[in-house]
C-alpha atoms as a PDB file:
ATOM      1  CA  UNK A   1      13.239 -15.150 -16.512  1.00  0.00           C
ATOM      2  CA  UNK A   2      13.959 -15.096 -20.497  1.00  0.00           C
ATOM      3  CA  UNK A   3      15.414 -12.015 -22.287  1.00  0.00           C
ATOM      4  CA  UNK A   4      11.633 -11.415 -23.702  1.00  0.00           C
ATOM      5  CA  UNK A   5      10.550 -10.451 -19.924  1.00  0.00           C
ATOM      6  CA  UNK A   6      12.211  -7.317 -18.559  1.00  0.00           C
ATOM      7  CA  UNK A   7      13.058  -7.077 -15.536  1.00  0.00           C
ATOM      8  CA  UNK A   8      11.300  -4.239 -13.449  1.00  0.00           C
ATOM      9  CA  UNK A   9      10.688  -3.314  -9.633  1.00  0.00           C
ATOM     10  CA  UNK A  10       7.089  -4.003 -10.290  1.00  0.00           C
ATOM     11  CA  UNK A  11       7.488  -7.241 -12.276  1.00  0.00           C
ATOM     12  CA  UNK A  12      10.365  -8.493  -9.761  1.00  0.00           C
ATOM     13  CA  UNK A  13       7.111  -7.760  -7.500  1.00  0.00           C
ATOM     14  CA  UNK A  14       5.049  -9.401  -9.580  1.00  0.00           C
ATOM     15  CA  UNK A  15       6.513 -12.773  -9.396  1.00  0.00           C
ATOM     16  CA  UNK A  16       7.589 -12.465  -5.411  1.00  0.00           C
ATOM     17  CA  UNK A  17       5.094 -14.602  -3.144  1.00  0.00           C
ATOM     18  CA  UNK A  18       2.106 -12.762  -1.829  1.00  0.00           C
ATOM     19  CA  UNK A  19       1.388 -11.939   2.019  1.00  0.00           C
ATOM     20  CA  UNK A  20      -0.676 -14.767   3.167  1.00  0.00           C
ATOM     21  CA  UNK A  21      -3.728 -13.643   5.373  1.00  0.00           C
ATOM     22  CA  UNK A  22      -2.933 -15.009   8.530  1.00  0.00           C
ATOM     23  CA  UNK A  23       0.302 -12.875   8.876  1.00  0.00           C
ATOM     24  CA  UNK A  24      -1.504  -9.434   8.995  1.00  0.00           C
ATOM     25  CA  UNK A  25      -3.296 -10.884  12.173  1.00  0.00           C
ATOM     26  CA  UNK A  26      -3.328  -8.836  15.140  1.00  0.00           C
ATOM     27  CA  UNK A  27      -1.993 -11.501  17.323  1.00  0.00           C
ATOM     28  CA  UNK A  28       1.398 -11.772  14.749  1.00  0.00           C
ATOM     29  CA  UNK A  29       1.854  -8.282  14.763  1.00  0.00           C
ATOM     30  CA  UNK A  30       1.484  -8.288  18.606  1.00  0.00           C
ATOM     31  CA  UNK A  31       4.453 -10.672  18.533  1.00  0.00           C
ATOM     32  CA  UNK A  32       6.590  -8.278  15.898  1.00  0.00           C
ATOM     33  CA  UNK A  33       6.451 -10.380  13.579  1.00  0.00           C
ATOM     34  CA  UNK A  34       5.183  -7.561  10.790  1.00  0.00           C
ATOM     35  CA  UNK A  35       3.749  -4.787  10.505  1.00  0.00           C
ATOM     36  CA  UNK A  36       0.442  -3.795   9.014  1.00  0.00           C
ATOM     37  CA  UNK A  37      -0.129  -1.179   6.566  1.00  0.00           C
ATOM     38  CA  UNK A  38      -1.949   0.644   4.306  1.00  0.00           C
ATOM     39  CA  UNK A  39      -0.666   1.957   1.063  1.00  0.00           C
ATOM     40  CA  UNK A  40      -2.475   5.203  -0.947  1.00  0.00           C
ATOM     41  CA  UNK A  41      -2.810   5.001  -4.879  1.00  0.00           C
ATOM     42  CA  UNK A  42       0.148   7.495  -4.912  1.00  0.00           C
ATOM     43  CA  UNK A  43       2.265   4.802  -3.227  1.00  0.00           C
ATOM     44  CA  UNK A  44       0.788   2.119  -5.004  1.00  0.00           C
ATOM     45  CA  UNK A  45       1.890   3.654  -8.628  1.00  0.00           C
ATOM     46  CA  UNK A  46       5.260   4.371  -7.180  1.00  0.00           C
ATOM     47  CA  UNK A  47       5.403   1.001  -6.286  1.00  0.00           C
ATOM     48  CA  UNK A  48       4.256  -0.760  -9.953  1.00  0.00           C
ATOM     49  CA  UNK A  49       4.561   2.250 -12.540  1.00  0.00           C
ATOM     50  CA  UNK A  50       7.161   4.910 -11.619  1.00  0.00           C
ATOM     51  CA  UNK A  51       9.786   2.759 -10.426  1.00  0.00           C
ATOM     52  CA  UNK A  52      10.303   5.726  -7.388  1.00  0.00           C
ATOM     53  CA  UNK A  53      13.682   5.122  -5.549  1.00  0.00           C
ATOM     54  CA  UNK A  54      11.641   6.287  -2.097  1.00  0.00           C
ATOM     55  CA  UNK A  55       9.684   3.179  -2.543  1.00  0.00           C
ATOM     56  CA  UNK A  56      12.486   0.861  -2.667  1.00  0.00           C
ATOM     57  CA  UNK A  57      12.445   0.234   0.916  1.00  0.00           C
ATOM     58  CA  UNK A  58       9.067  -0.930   0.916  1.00  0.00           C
ATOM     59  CA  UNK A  59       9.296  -2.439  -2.313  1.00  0.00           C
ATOM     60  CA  UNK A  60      11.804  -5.112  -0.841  1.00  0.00           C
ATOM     61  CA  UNK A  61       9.843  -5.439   2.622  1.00  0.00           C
ATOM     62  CA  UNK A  62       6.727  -6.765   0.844  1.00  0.00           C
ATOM     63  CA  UNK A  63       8.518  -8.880  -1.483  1.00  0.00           C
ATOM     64  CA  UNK A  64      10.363 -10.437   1.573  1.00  0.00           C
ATOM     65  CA  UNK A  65       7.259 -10.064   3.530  1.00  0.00           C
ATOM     66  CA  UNK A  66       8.186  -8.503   6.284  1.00  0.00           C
ATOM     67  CA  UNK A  67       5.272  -6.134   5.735  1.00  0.00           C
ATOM     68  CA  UNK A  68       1.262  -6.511   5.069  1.00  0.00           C
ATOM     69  CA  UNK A  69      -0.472  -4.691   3.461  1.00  0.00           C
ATOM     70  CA  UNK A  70      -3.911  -4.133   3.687  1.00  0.00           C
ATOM     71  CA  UNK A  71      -6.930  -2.926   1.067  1.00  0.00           C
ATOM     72  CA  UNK A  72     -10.316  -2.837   0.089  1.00  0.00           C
ATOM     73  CA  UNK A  73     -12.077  -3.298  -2.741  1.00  0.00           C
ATOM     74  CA  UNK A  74     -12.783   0.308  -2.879  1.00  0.00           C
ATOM     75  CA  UNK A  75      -9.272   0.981  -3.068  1.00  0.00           C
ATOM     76  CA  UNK A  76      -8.779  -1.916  -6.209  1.00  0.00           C
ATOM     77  CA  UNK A  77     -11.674  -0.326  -8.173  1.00  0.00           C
ATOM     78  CA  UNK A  78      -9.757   3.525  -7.502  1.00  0.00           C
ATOM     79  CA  UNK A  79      -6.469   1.939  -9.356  1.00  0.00           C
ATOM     80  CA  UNK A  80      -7.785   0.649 -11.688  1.00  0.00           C
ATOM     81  CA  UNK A  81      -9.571   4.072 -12.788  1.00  0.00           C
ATOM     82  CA  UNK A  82      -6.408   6.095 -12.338  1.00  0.00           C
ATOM     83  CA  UNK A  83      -4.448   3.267 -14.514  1.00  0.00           C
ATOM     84  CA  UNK A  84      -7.093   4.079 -17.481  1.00  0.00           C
ATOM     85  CA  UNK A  85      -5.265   8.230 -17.342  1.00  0.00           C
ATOM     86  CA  UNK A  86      -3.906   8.982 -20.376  1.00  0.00           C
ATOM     87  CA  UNK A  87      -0.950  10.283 -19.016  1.00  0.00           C
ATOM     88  CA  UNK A  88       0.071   6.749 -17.093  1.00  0.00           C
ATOM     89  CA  UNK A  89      -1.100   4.478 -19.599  1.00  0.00           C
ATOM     90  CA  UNK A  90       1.963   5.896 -21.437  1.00  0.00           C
ATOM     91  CA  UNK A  91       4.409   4.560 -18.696  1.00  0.00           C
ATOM     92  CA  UNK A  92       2.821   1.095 -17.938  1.00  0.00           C
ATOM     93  CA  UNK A  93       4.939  -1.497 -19.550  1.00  0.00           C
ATOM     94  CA  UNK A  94       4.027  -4.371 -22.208  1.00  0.00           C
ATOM     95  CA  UNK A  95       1.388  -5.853 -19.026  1.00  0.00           C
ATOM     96  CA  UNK A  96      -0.537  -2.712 -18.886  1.00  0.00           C
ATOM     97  CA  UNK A  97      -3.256  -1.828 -16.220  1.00  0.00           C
ATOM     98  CA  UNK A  98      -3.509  -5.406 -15.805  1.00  0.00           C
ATOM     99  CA  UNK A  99      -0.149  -6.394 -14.493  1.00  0.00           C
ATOM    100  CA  UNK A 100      -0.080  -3.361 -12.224  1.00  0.00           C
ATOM    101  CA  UNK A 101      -3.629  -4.679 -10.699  1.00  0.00           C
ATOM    102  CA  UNK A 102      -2.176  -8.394 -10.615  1.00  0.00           C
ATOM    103  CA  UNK A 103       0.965  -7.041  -8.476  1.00  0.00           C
ATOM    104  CA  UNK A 104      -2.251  -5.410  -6.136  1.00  0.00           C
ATOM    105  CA  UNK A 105      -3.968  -8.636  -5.892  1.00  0.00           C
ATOM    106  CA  UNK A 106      -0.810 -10.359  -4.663  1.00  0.00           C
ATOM    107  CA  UNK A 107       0.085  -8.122  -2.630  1.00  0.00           C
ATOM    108  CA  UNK A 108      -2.410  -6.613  -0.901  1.00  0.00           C
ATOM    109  CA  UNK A 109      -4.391  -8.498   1.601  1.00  0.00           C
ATOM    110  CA  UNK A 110      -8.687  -7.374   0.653  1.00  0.00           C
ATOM    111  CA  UNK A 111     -10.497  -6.827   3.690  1.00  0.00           C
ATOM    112  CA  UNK A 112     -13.724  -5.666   4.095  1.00  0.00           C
ATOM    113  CA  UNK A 113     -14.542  -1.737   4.455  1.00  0.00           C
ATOM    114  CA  UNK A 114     -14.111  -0.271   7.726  1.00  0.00           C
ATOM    115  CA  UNK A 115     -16.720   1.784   9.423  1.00  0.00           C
ATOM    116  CA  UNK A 116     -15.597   5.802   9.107  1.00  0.00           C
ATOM    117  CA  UNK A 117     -12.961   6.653  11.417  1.00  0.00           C
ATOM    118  CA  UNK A 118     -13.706  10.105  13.671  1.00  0.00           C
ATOM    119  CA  UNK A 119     -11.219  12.079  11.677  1.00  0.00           C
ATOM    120  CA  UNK A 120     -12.630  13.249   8.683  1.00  0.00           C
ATOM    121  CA  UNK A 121     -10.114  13.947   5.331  1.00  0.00           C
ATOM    122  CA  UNK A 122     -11.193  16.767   3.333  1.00  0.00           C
ATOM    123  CA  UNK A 123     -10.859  14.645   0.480  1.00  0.00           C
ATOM    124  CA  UNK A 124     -13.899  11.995   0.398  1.00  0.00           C
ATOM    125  CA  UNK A 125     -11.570  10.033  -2.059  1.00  0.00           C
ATOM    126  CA  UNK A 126      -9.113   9.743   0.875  1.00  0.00           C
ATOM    127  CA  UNK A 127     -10.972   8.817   3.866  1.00  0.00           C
ATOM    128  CA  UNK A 128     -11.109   4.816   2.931  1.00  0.00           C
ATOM    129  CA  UNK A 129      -7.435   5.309   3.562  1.00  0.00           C
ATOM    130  CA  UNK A 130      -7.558   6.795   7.017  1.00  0.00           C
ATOM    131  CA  UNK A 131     -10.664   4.880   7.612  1.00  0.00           C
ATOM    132  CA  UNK A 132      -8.798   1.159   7.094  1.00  0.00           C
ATOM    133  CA  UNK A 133      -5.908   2.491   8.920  1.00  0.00           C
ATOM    134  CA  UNK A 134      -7.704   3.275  11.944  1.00  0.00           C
ATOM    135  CA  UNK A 135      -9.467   0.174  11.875  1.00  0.00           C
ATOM    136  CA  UNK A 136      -6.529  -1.956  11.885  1.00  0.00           C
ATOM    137  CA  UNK A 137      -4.175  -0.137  13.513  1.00  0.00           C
ATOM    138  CA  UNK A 138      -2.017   0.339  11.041  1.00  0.00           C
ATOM    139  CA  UNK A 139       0.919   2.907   9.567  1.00  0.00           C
ATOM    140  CA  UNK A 140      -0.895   4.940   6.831  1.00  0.00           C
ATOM    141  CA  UNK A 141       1.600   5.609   3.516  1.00  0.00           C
ATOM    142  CA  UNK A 142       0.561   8.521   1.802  1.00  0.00           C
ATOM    143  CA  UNK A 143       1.802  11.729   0.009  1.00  0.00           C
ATOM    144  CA  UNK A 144      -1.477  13.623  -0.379  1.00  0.00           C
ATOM    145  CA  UNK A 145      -1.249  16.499   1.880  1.00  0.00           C
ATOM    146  CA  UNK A 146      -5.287  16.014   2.899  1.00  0.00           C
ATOM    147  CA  UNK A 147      -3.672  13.205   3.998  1.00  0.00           C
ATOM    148  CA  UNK A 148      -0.670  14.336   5.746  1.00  0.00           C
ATOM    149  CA  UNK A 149      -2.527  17.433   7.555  1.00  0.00           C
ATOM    150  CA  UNK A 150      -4.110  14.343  10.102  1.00  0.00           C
ATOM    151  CA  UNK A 151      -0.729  13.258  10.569  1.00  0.00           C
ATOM    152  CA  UNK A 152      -0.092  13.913  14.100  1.00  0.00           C
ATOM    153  CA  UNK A 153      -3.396  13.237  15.580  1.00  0.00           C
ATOM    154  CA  UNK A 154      -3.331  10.229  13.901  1.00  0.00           C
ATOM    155  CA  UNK A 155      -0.202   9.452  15.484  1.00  0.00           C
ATOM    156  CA  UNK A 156      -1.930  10.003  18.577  1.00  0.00           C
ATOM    157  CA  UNK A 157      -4.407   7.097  18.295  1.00  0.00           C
ATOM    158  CA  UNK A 158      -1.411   4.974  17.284  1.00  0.00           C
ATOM    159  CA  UNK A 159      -1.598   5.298  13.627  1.00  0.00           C
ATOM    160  CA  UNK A 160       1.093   6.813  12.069  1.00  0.00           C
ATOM    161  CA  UNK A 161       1.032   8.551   8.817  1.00  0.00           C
ATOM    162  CA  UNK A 162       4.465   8.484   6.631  1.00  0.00           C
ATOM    163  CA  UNK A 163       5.349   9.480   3.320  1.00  0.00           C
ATOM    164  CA  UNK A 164       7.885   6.226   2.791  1.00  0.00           C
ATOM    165  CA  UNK A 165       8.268   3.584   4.509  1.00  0.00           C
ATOM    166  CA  UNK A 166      11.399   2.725   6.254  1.00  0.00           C
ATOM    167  CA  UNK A 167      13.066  -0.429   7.425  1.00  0.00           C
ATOM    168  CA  UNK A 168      13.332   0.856  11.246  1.00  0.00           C
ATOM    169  CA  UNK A 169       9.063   1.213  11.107  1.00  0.00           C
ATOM    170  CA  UNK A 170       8.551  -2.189  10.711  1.00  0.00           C
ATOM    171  CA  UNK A 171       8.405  -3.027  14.028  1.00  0.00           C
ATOM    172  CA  UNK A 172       7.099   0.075  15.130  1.00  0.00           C
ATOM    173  CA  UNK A 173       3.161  -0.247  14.241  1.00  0.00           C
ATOM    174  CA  UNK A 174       1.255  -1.658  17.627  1.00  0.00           C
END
């Protein structure tokens, strides 16, 4: 790195090698080798634009990839309309919407759209979230409180619904 790049959490991100495909598998997480998740735009922006300390833990579990994370397209195309807000165009640094959508597409593992899950969000814009989850299996991140209401009976079909991730829940996700 040169004096001319600074360094930030989503730029160290940025550069760290992506999770390949075959790692989100079913059969490796069956063997604990990671676990699977699936990250809200919330998340995602603390992640690559507000440099939140909650994140950090999850920050350094996908760049060590000891964590995959799952998306759709759906979920891409959502980004990359919240990146155009005024009000967070201001904080993205000299890569723009563009580097926080190329940390995404390393990152994130695109899968295809899963079928509607039987818990329904009361916010449409959040039920590709619960929806993927479900599918998969996987821990939810989220801070929208639509989001957090399903919480526990999410839990109860094995998908658990947390605001950060921690270290100690990455072996945790069946």
């Amino acid at each position: 790195m040169t004096r001319s790049d600074p360094e930030t959490p989503g730029s160290r991100l940025c550069r760290s090698v992506g999770v390949a495909p075959s790692e989100g598998s079913r059969e490796a997480r069956q063997g604990g080798a990671l676990a699977l998740v699936v990250i809200d735009t919330n998340v995602v922006l603390d992640l690559f634009v507000f440099d939140d300390p909650a994140v950090a833990p999850l920050r350094a579990a996908l760049v060590q990839g000891r964590v995959a994370w799952i998306a759709s397209e759906a979920m891409r195309e959502e980004l990359r309309r919240v990146l155009d807000y005024p009000h967070l165009a201001r904080r993205l640094d000299g890569g723009g919407p563009d580097a926080v959508l190329a940390a995404f597409d390393r990152h994130a593992r695109r899968v295809a759209p899963a079928a509607k899950a039987a818990f329904t969000c009361r916010d449409p814009d959040d039920q590709r979230f619960i929806d993927l989850a479900v599918a998969h299996g996987a821990a939810l991140l989220s801070k929208d409180a639509h989001v957090l209401a399903l919480a526990r009976r999410l839990a109860g079909i094995g998908v658990p619904v947390r605001r950060a991730w921690a270290p100690s829940a990455e072996g945790a996700v069946a």
